[in-house]
N, C-alpha and C. Protein backbone atom coordinates (compact mmCIF):
# COMPACT_ATOMS: atom_id res chain seq x y z
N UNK A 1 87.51 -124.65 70.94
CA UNK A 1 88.60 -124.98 70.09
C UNK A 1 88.12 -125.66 68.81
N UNK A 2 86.71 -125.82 68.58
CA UNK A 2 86.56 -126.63 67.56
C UNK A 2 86.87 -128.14 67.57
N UNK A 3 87.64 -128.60 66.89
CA UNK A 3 87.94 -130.40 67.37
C UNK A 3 89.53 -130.18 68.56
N UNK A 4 89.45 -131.40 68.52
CA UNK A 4 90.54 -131.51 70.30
C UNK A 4 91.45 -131.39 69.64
N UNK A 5 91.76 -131.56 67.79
CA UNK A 5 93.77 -131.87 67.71
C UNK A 5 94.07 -130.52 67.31
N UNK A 6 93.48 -129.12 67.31
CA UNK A 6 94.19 -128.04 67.13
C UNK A 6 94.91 -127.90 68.13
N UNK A 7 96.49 -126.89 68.02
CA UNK A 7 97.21 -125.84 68.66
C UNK A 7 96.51 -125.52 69.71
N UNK A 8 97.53 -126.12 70.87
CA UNK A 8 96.72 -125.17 72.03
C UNK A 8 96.44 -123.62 72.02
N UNK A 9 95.74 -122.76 72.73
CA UNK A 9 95.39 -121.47 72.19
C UNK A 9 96.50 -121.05 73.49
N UNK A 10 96.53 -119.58 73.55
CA UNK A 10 97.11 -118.67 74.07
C UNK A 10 96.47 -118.96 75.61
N UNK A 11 97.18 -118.48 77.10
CA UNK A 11 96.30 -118.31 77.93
C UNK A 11 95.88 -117.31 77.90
N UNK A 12 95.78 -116.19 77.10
CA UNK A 12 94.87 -114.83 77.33
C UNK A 12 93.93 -114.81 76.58
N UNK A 13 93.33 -115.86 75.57
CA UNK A 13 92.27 -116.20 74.73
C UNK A 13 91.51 -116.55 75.59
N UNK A 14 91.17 -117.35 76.69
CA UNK A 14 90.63 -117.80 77.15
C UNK A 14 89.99 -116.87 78.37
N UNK A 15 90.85 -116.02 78.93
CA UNK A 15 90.81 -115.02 79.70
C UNK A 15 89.78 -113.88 79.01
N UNK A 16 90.11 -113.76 78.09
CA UNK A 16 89.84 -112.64 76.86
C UNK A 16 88.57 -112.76 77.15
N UNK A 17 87.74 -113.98 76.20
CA UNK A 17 86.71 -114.62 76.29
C UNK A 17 85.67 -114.81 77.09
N UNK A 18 86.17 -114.64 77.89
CA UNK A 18 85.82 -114.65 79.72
C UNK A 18 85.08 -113.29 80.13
N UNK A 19 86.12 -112.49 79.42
CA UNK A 19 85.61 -111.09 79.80
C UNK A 19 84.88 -110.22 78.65
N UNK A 20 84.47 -111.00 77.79
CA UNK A 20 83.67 -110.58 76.50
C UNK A 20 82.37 -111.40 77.12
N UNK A 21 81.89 -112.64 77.70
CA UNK A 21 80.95 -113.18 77.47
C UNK A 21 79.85 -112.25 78.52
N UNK A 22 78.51 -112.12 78.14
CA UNK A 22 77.80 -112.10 78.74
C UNK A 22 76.54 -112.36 79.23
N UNK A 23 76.68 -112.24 80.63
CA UNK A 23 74.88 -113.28 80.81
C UNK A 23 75.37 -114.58 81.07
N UNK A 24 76.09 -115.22 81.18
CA UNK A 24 76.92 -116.59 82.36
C UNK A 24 78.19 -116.92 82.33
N UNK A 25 78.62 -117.22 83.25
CA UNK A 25 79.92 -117.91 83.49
C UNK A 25 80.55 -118.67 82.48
N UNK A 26 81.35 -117.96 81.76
CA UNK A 26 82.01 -118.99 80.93
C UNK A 26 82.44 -119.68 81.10
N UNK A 27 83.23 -120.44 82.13
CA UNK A 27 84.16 -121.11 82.59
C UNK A 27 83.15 -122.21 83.61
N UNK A 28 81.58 -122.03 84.09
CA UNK A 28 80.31 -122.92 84.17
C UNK A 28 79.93 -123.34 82.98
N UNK A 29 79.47 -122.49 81.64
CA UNK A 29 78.61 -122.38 80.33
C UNK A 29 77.45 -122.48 81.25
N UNK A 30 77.30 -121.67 82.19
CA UNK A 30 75.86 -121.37 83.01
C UNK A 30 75.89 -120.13 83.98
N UNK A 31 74.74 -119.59 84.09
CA UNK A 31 74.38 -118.59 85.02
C UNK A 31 74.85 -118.50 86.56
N UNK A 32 74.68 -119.64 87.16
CA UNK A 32 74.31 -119.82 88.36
C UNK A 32 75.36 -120.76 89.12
N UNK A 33 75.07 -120.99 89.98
CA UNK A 33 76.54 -121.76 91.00
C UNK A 33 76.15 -123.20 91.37
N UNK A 34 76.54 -124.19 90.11
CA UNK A 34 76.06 -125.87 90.61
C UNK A 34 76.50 -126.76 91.80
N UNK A 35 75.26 -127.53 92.40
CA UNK A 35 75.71 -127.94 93.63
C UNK A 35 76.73 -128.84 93.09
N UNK A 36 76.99 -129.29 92.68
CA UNK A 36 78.23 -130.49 91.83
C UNK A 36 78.92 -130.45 90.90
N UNK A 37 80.13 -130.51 90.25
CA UNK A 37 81.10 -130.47 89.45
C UNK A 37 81.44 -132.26 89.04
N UNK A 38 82.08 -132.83 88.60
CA UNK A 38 82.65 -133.65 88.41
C UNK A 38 83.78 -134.09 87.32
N UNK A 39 84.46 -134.16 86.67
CA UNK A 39 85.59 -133.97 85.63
C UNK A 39 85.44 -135.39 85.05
N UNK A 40 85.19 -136.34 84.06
CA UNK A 40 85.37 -137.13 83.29
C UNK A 40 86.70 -137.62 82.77
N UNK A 41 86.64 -138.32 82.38
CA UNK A 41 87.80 -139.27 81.82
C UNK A 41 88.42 -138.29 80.91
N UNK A 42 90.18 -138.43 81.33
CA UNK A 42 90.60 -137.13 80.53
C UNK A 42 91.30 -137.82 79.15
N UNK A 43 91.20 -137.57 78.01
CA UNK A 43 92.01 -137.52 76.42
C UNK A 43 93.30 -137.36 76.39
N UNK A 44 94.15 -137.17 75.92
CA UNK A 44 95.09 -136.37 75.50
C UNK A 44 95.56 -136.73 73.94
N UNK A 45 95.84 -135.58 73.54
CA UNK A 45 97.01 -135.91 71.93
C UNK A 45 98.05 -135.38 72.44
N UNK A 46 98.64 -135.53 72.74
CA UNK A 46 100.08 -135.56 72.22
C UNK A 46 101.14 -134.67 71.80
N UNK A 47 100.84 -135.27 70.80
CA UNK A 47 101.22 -134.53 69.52
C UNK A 47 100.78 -133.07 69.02
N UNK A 48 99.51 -132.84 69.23
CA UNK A 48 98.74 -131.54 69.64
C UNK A 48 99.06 -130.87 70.92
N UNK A 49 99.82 -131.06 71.78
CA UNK A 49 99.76 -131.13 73.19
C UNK A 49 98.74 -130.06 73.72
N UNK A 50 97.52 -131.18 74.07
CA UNK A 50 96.22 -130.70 74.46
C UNK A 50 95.84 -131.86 74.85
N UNK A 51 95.01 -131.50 75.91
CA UNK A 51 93.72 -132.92 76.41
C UNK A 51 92.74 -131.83 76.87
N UNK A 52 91.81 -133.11 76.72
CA UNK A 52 90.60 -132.44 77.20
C UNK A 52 89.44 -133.43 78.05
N UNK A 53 88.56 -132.93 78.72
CA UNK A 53 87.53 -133.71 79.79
C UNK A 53 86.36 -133.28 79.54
N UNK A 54 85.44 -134.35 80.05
CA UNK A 54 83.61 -133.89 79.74
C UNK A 54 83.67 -133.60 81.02
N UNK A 55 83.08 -131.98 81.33
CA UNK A 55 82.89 -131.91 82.85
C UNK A 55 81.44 -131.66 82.69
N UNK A 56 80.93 -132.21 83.84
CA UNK A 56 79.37 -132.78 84.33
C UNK A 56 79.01 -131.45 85.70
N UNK A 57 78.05 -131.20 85.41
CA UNK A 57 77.57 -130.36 86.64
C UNK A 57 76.14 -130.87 86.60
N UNK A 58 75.84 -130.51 88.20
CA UNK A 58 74.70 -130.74 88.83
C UNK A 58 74.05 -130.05 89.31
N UNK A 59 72.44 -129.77 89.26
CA UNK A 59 72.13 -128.13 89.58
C UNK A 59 70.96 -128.36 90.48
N UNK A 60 70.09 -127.48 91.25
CA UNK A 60 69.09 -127.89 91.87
C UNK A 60 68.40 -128.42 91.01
N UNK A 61 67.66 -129.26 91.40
CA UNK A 61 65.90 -130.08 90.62
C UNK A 61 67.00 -131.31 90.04
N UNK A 62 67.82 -131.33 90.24
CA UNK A 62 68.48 -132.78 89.65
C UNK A 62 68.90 -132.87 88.44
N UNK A 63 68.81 -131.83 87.90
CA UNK A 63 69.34 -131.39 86.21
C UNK A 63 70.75 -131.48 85.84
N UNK A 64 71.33 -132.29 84.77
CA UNK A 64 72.87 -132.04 84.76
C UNK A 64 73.12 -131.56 83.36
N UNK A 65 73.80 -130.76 83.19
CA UNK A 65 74.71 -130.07 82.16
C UNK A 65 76.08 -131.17 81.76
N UNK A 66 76.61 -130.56 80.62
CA UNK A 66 77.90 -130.77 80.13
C UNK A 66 78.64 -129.96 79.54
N UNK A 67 79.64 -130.60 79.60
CA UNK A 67 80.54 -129.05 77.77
C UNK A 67 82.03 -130.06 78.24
N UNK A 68 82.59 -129.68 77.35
CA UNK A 68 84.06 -130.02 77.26
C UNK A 68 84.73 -129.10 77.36
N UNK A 69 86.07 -129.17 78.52
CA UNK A 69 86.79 -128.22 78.88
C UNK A 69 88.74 -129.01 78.41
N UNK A 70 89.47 -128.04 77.99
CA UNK A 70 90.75 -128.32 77.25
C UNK A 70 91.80 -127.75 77.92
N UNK A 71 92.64 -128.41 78.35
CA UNK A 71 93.61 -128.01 78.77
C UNK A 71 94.76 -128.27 77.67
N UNK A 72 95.97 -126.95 78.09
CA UNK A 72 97.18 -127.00 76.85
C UNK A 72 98.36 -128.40 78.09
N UNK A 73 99.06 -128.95 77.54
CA UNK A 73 99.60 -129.67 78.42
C UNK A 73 101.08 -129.58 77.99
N UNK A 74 101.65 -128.69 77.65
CA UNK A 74 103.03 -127.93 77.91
C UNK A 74 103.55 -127.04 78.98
N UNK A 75 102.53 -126.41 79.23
CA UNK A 75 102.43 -125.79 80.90
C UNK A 75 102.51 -126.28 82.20
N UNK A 76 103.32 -125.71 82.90
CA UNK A 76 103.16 -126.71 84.22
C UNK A 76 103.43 -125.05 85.30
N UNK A 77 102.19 -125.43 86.18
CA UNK A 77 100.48 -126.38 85.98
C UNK A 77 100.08 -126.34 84.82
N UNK A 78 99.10 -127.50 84.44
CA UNK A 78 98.37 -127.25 83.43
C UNK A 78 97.56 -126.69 83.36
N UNK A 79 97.17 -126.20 82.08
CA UNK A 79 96.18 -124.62 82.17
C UNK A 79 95.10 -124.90 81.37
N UNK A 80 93.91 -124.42 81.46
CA UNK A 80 92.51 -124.53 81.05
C UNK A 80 92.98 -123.19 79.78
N UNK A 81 92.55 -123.71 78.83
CA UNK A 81 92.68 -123.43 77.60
C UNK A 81 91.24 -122.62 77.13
N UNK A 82 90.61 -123.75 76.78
CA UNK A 82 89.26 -123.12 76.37
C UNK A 82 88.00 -123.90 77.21
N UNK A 83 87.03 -123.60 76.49
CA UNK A 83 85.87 -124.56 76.97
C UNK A 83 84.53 -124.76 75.59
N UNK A 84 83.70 -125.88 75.10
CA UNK A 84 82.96 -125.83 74.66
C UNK A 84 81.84 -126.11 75.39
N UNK A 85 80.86 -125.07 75.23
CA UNK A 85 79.35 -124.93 76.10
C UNK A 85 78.32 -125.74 74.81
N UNK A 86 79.27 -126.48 73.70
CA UNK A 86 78.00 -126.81 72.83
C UNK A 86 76.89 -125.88 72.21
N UNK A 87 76.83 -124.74 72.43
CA UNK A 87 75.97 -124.03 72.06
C UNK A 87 76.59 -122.97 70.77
């Protein structure tokens, strides 16, 4: 999404995306299946109605990843929007 206070996106952007990427899990921003997940302290605007979380993974050899994952928060359930892999 670029910064957290844009317009939540569509849920089929994200879907879309999903099925364009290739060579890892978009929805990891990795190849492979981490022994650990964990979700971070969640944001929200508001006013944007969007939040978002640092999710943490854990992989063999003790290695951890990050990226920020966005949820739109007009939806109920709330729905995973996008994700940044930082890269």
């Amino acid at each position: 999404m670029g910064t957290a206070l844009q317009s939540p996106k569509s849920e089929d952007y994200l879907k879309d995306r999903a099925a364009h990427t290739e060579g890892y899990d978009l929805l990891l921003c990795a190849q492979n299946t981490p022994r650990e997940i964990t979700i971070g302290k969640v944001t929200t605007a508001q006013s944007a109605a969007v939040g978002w979380a640092t999710v943490t993974t854990l992989w063999d050899g003790g290695q951890r990843s990050s990226f920020t994952a966005y949820v739109g928060l007009e939806s109920r359930p709330i729905v995973l929007q996008d994700v940044d892999c930082g890269q």
